[in-house]
N, C-alpha and C. Protein backbone atom coordinates (compact mmCIF):
# COMPACT_ATOMS: atom_id res chain seq x y z
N UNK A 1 0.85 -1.16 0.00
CA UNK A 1 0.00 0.00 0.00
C UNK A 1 0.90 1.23 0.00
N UNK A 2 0.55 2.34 -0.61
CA UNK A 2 1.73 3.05 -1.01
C UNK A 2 0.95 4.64 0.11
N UNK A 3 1.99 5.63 0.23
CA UNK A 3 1.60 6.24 1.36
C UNK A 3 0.48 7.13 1.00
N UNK A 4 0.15 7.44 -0.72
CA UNK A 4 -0.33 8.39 -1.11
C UNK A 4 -1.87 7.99 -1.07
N UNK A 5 -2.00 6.47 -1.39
CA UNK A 5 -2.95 6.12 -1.03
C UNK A 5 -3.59 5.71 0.51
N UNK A 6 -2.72 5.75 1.50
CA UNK A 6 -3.24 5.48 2.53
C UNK A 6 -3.64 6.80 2.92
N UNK A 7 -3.10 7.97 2.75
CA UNK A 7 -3.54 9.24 2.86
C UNK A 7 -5.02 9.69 2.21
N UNK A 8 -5.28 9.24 1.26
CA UNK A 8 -6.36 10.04 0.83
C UNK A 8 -7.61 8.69 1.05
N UNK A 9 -7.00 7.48 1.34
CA UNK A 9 -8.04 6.43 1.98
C UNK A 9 -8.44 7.30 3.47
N UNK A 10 -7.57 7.57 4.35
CA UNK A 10 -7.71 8.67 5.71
C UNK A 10 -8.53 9.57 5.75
N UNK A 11 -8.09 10.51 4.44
CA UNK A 11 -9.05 11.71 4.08
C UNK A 11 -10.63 11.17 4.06
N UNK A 12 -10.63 10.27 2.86
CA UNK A 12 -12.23 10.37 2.88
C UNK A 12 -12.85 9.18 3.52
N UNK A 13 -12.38 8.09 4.07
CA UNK A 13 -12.59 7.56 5.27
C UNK A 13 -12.85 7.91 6.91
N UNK A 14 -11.56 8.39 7.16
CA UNK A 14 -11.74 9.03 8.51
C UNK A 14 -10.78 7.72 9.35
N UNK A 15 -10.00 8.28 10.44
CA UNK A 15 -8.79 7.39 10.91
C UNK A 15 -9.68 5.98 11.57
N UNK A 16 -10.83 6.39 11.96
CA UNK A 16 -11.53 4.96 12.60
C UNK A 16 -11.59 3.87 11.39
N UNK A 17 -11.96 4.22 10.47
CA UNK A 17 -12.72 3.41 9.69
C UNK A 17 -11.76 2.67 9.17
N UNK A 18 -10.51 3.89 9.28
CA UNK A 18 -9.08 2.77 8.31
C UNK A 18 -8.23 2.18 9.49
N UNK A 19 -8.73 2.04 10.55
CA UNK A 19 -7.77 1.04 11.79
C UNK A 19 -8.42 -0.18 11.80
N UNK A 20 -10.40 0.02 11.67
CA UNK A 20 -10.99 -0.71 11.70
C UNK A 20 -10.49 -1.90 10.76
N UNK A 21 -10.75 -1.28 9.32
CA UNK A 21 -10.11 -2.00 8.11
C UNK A 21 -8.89 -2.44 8.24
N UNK A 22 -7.95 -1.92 8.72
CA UNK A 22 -6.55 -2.48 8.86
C UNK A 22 -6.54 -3.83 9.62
N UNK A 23 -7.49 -3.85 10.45
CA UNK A 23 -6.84 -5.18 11.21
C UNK A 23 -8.01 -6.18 10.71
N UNK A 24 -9.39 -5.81 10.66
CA UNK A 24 -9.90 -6.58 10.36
C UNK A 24 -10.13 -7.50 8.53
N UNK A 25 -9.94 -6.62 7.80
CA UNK A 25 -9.53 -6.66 6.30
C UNK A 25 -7.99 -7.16 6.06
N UNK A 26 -6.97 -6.33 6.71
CA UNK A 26 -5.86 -6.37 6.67
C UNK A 26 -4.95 -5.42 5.61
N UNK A 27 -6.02 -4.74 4.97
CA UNK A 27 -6.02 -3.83 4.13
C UNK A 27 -6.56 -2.60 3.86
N UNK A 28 -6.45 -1.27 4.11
CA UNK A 28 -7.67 0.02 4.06
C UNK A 28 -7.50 0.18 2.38
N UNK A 29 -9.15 -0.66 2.33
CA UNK A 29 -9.42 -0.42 1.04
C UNK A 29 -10.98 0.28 0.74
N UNK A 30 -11.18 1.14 -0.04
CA UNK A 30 -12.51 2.36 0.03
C UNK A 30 -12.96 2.16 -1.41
N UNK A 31 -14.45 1.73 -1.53
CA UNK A 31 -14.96 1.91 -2.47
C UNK A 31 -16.49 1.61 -2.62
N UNK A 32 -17.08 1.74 -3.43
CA UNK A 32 -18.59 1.96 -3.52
C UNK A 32 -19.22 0.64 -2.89
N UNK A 33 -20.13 1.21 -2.27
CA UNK A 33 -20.83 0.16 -1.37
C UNK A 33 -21.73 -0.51 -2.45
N UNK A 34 -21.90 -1.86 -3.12
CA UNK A 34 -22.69 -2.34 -3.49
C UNK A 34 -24.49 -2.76 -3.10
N UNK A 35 -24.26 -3.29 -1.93
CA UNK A 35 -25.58 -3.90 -1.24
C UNK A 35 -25.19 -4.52 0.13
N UNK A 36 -25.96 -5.22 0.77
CA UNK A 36 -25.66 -5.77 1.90
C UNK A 36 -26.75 -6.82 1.66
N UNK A 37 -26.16 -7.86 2.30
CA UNK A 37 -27.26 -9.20 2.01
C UNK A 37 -27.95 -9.00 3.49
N UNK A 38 -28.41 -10.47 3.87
CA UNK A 38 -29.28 -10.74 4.97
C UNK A 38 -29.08 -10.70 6.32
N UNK A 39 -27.70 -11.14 6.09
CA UNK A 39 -26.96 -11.39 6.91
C UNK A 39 -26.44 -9.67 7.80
N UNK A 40 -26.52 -8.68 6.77
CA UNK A 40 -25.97 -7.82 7.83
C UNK A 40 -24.24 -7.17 6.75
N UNK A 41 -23.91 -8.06 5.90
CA UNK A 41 -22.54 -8.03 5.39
C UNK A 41 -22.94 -6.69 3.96
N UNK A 42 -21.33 -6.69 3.89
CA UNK A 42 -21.59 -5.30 3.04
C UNK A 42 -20.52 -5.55 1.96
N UNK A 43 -20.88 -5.22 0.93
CA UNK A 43 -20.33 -5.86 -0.44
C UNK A 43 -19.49 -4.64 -1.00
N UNK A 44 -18.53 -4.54 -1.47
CA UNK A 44 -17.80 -3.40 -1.76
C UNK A 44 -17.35 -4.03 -3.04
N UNK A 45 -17.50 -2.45 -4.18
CA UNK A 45 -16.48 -2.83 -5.08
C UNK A 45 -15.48 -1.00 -5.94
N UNK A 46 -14.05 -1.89 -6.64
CA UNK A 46 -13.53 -0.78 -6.60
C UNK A 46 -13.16 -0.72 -7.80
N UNK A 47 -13.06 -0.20 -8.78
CA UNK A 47 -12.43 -0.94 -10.08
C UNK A 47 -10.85 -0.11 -10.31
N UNK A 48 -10.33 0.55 -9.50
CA UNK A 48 -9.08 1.18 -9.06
C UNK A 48 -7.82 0.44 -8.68
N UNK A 49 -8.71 -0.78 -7.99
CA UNK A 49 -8.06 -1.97 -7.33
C UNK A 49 -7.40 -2.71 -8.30
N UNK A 50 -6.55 -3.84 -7.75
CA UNK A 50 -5.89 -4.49 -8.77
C UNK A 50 -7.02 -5.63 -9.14
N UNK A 51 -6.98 -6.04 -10.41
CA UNK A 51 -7.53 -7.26 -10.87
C UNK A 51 -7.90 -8.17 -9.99
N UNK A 52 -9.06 -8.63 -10.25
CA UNK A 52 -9.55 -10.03 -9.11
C UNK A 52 -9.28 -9.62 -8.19
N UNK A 53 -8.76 -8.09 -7.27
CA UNK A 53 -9.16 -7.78 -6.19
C UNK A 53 -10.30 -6.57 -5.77
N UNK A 54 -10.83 -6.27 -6.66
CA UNK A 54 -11.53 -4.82 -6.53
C UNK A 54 -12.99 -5.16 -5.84
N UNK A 55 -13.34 -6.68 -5.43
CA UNK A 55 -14.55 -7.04 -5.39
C UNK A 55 -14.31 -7.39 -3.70
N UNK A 56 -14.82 -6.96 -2.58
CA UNK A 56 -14.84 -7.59 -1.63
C UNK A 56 -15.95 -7.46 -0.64
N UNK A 57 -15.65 -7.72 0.83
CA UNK A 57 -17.34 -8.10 1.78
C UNK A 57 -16.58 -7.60 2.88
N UNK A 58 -17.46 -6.82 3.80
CA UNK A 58 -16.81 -6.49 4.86
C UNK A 58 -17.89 -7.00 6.04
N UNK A 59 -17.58 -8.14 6.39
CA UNK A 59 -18.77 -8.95 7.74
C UNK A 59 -19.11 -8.73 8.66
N UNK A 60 -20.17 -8.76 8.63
CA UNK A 60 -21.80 -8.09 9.82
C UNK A 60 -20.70 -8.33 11.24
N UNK A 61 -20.11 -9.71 11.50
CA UNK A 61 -19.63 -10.35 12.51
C UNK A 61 -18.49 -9.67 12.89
N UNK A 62 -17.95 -8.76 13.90
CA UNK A 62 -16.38 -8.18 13.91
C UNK A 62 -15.32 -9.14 14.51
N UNK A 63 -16.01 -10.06 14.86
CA UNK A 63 -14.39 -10.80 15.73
C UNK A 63 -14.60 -12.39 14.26
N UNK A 64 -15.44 -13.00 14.66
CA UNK A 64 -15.89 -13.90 14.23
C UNK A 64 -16.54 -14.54 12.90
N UNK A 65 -15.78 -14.36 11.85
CA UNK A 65 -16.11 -14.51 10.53
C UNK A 65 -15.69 -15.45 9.97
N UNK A 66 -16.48 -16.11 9.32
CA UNK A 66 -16.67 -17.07 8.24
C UNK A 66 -16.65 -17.32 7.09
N UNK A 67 -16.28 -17.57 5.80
CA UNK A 67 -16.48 -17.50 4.70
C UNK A 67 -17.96 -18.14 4.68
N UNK A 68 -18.01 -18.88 5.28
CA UNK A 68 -19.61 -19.50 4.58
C UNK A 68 -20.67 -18.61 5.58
N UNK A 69 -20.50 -17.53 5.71
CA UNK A 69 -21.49 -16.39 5.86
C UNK A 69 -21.76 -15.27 4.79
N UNK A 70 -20.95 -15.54 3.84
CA UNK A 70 -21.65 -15.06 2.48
C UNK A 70 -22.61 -15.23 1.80
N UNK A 71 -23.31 -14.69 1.43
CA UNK A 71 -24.98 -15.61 1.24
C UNK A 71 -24.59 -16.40 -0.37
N UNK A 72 -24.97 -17.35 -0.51
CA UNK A 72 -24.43 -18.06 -1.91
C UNK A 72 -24.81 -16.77 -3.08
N UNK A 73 -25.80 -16.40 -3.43
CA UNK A 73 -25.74 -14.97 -4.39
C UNK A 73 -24.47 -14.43 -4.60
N UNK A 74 -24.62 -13.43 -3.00
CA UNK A 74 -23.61 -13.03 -3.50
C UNK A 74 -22.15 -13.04 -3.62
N UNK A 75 -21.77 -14.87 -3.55
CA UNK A 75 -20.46 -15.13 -3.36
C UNK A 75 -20.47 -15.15 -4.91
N UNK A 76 -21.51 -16.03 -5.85
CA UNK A 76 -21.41 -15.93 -7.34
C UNK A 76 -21.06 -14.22 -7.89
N UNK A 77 -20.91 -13.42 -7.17
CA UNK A 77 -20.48 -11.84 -8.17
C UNK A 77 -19.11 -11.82 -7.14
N UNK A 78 -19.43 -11.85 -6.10
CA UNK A 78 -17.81 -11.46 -5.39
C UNK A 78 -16.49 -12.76 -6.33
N UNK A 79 -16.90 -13.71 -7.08
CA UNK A 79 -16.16 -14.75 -8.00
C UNK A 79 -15.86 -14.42 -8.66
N UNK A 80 -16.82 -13.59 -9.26
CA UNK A 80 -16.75 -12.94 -10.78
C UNK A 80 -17.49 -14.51 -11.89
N UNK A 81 -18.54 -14.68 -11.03
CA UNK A 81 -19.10 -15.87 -11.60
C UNK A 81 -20.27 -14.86 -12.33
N UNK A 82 -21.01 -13.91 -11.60
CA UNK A 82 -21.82 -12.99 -12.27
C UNK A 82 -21.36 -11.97 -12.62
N UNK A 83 -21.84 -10.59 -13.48
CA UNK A 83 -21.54 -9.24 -13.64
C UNK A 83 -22.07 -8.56 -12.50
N UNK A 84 -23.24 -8.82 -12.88
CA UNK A 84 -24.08 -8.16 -11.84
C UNK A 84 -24.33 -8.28 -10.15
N UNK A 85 -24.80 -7.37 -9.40
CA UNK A 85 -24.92 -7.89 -8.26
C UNK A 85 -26.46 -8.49 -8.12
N UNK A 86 -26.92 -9.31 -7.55
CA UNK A 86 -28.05 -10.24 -7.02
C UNK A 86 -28.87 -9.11 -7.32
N UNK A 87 -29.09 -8.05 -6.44
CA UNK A 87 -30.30 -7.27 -6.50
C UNK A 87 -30.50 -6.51 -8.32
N UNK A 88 -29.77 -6.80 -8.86
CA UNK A 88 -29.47 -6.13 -10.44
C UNK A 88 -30.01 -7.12 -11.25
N UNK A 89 -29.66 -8.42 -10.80
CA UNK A 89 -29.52 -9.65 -11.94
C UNK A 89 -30.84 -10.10 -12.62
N UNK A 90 -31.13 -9.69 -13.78
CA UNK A 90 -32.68 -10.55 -13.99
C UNK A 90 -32.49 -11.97 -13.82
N UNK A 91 -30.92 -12.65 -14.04
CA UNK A 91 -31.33 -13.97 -13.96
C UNK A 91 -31.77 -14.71 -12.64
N UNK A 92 -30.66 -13.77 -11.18
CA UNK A 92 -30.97 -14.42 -10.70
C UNK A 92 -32.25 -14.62 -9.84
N UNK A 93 -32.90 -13.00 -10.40
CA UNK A 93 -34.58 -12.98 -9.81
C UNK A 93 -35.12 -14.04 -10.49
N UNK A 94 -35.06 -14.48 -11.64
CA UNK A 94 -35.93 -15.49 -11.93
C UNK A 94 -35.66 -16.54 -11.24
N UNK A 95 -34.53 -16.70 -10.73
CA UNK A 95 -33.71 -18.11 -10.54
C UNK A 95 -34.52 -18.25 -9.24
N UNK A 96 -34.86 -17.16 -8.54
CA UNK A 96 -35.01 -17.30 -6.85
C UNK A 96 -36.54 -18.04 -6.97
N UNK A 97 -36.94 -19.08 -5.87
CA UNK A 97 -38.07 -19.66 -5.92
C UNK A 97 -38.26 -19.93 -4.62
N UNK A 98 -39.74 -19.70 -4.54
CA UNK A 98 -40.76 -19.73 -3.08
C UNK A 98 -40.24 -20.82 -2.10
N UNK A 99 -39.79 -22.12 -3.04
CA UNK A 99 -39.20 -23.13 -1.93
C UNK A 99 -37.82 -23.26 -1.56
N UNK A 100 -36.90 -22.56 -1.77
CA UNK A 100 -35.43 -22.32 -1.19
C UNK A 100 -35.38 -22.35 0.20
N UNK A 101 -34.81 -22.79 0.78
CA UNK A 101 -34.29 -22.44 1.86
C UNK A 101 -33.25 -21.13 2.35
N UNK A 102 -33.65 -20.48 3.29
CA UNK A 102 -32.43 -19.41 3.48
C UNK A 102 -30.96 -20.37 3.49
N UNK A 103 -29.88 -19.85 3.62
CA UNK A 103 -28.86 -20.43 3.43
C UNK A 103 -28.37 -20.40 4.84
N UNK A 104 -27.69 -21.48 5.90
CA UNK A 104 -26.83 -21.13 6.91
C UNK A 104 -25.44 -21.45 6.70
N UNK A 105 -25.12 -20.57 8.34
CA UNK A 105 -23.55 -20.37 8.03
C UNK A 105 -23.01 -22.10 8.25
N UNK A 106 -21.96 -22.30 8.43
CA UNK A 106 -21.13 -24.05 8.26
C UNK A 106 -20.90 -23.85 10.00
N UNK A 107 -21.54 -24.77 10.61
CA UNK A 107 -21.21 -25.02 12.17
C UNK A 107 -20.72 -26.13 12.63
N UNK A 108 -19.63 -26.65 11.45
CA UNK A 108 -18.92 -27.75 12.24
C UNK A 108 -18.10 -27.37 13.07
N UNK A 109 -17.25 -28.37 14.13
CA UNK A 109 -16.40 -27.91 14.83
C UNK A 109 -16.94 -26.94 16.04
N UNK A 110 -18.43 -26.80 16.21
CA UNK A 110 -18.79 -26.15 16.75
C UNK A 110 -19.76 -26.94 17.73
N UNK A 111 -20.31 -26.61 19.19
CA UNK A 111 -21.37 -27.14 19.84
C UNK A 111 -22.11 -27.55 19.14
N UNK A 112 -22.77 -26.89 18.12
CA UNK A 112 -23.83 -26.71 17.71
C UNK A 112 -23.36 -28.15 16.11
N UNK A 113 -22.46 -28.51 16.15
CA UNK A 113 -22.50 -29.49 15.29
C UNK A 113 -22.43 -30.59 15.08
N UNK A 114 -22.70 -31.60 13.73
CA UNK A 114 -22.89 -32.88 13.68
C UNK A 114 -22.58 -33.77 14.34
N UNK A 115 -22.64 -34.63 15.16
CA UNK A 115 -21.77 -35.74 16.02
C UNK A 115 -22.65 -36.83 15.98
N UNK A 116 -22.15 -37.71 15.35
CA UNK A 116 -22.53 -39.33 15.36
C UNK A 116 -23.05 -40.36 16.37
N UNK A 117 -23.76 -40.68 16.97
CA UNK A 117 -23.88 -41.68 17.65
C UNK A 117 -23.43 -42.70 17.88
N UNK A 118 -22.40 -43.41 19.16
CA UNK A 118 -21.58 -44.16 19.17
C UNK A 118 -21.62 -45.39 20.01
N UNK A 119 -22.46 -46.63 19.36
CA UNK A 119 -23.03 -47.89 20.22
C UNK A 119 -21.34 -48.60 20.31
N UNK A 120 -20.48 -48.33 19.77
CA UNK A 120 -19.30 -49.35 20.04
C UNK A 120 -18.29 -48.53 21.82
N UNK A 121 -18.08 -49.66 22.19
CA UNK A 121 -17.44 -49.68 23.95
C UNK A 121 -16.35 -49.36 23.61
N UNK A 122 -15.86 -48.27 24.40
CA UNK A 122 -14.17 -47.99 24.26
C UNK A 122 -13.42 -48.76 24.75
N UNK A 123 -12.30 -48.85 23.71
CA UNK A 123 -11.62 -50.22 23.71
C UNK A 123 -10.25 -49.70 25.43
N UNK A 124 -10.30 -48.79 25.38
CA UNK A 124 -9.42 -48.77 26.73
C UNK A 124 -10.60 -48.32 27.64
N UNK A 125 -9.82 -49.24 29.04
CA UNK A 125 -10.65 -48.93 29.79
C UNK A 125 -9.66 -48.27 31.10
N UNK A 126 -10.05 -47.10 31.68
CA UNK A 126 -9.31 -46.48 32.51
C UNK A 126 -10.01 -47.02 34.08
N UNK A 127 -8.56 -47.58 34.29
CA UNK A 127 -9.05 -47.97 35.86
C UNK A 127 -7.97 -47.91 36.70
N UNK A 128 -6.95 -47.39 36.45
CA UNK A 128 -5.76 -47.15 37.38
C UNK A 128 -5.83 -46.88 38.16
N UNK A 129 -6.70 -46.35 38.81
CA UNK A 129 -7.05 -45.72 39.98
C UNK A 129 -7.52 -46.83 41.11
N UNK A 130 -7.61 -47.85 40.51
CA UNK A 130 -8.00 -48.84 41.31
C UNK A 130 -7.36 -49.90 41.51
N UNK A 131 -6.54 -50.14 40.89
CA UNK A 131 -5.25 -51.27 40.79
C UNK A 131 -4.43 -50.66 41.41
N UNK A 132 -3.46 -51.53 41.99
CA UNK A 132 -2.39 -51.06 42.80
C UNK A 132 -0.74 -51.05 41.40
N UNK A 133 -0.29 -50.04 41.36
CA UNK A 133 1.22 -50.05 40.44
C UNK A 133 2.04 -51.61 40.65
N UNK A 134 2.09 -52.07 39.63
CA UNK A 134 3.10 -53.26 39.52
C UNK A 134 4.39 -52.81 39.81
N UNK A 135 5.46 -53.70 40.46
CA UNK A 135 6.71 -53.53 40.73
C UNK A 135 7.06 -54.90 40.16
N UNK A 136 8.27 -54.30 39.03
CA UNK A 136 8.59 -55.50 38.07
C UNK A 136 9.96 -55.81 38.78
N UNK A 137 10.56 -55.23 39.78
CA UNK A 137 11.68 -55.84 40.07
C UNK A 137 11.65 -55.60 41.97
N UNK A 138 13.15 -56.38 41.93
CA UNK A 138 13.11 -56.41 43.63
C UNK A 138 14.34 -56.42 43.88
N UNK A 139 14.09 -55.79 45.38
CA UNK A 139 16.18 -55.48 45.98
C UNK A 139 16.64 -56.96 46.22
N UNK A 140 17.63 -56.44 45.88
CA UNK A 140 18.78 -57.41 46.30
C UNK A 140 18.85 -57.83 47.85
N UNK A 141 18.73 -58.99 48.42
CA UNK A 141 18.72 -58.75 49.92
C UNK A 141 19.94 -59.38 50.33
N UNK A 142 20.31 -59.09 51.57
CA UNK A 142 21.89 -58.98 51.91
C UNK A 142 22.33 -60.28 52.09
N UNK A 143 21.10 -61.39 52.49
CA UNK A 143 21.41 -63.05 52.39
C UNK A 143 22.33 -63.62 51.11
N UNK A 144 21.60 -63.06 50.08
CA UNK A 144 22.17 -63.77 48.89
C UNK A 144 23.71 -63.11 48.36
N UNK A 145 23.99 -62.35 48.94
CA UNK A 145 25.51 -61.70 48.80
C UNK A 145 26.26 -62.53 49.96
N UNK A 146 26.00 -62.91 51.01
CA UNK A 146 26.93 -63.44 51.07
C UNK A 146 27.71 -64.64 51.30
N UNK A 147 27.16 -65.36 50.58
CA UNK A 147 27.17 -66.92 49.68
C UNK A 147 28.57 -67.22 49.89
């Protein structure tokens, strides 16, 4: 990032907005707000930017973000799979239908996720606590020395 641009990102940003961006983006990058999906997220694009980067999302979530909190729409334009954005697209208004499901975020790895049911007995069984420690060897006693 070069200084001339972090300066006039400052100017018409304002120093919050580009600390914000700095750590959470990793980048203070400024450009026209596209839309915001359902979720709360905000779609930015810049065409100033370098190639295949001018398109990005800045997430509803500040600590805690996900890629699969992009709503599928509009991950197809942030790809460059569409031109358009979702709310623009005739195709994908036609595409949208009464029986879709909203989309959720991916909660594996999480409380809240898949875990199997498990009828097989764990093959170790912890009971040390109840056995007394084996002693595999023994002193020498002073009889047998002196033979």
């Amino acid at each position: 990032m070069s200084l001339a641009r972090t300066i006039n990102y400052i100017r018409k940003e304002g120093i919050k907005k580009f600390w914000r961006d700095l750590n959470y983006i990793g980048d203070a990058k400024s450009g026209r707000l596209v839309g915001v999906d359902r979720n709360g997220n905000k779609y930015y694009e810049n065409h100033n930017e370098l190639n295949l980067r001018h398109r990005w999302v800045d997430y509803a979530a500040d600590n805690e973000f996900n890629a699969s909190q992009v709503d599928p729409l509009w991950h197809s334009w942030l790809h460059h799979i569409r031109q358009l954005p979702p709310h623009e697209d005739p195709g994908i208004q036609k595409m949208t239908q009464s029986w879709m499901t909203t989309p959720r975020e991916n909660i594996t790895g999480t409380r809240g996720g898949f875990k199997t049911y498990n009828t097989v007995k764990p093959k170790t069984v912890r009971h040390h606590n109840t056995t007394p420690p084996v002693r595999y060897w023994k002193r020498a006693t002073t009889n047998l020395l002196m033979i």
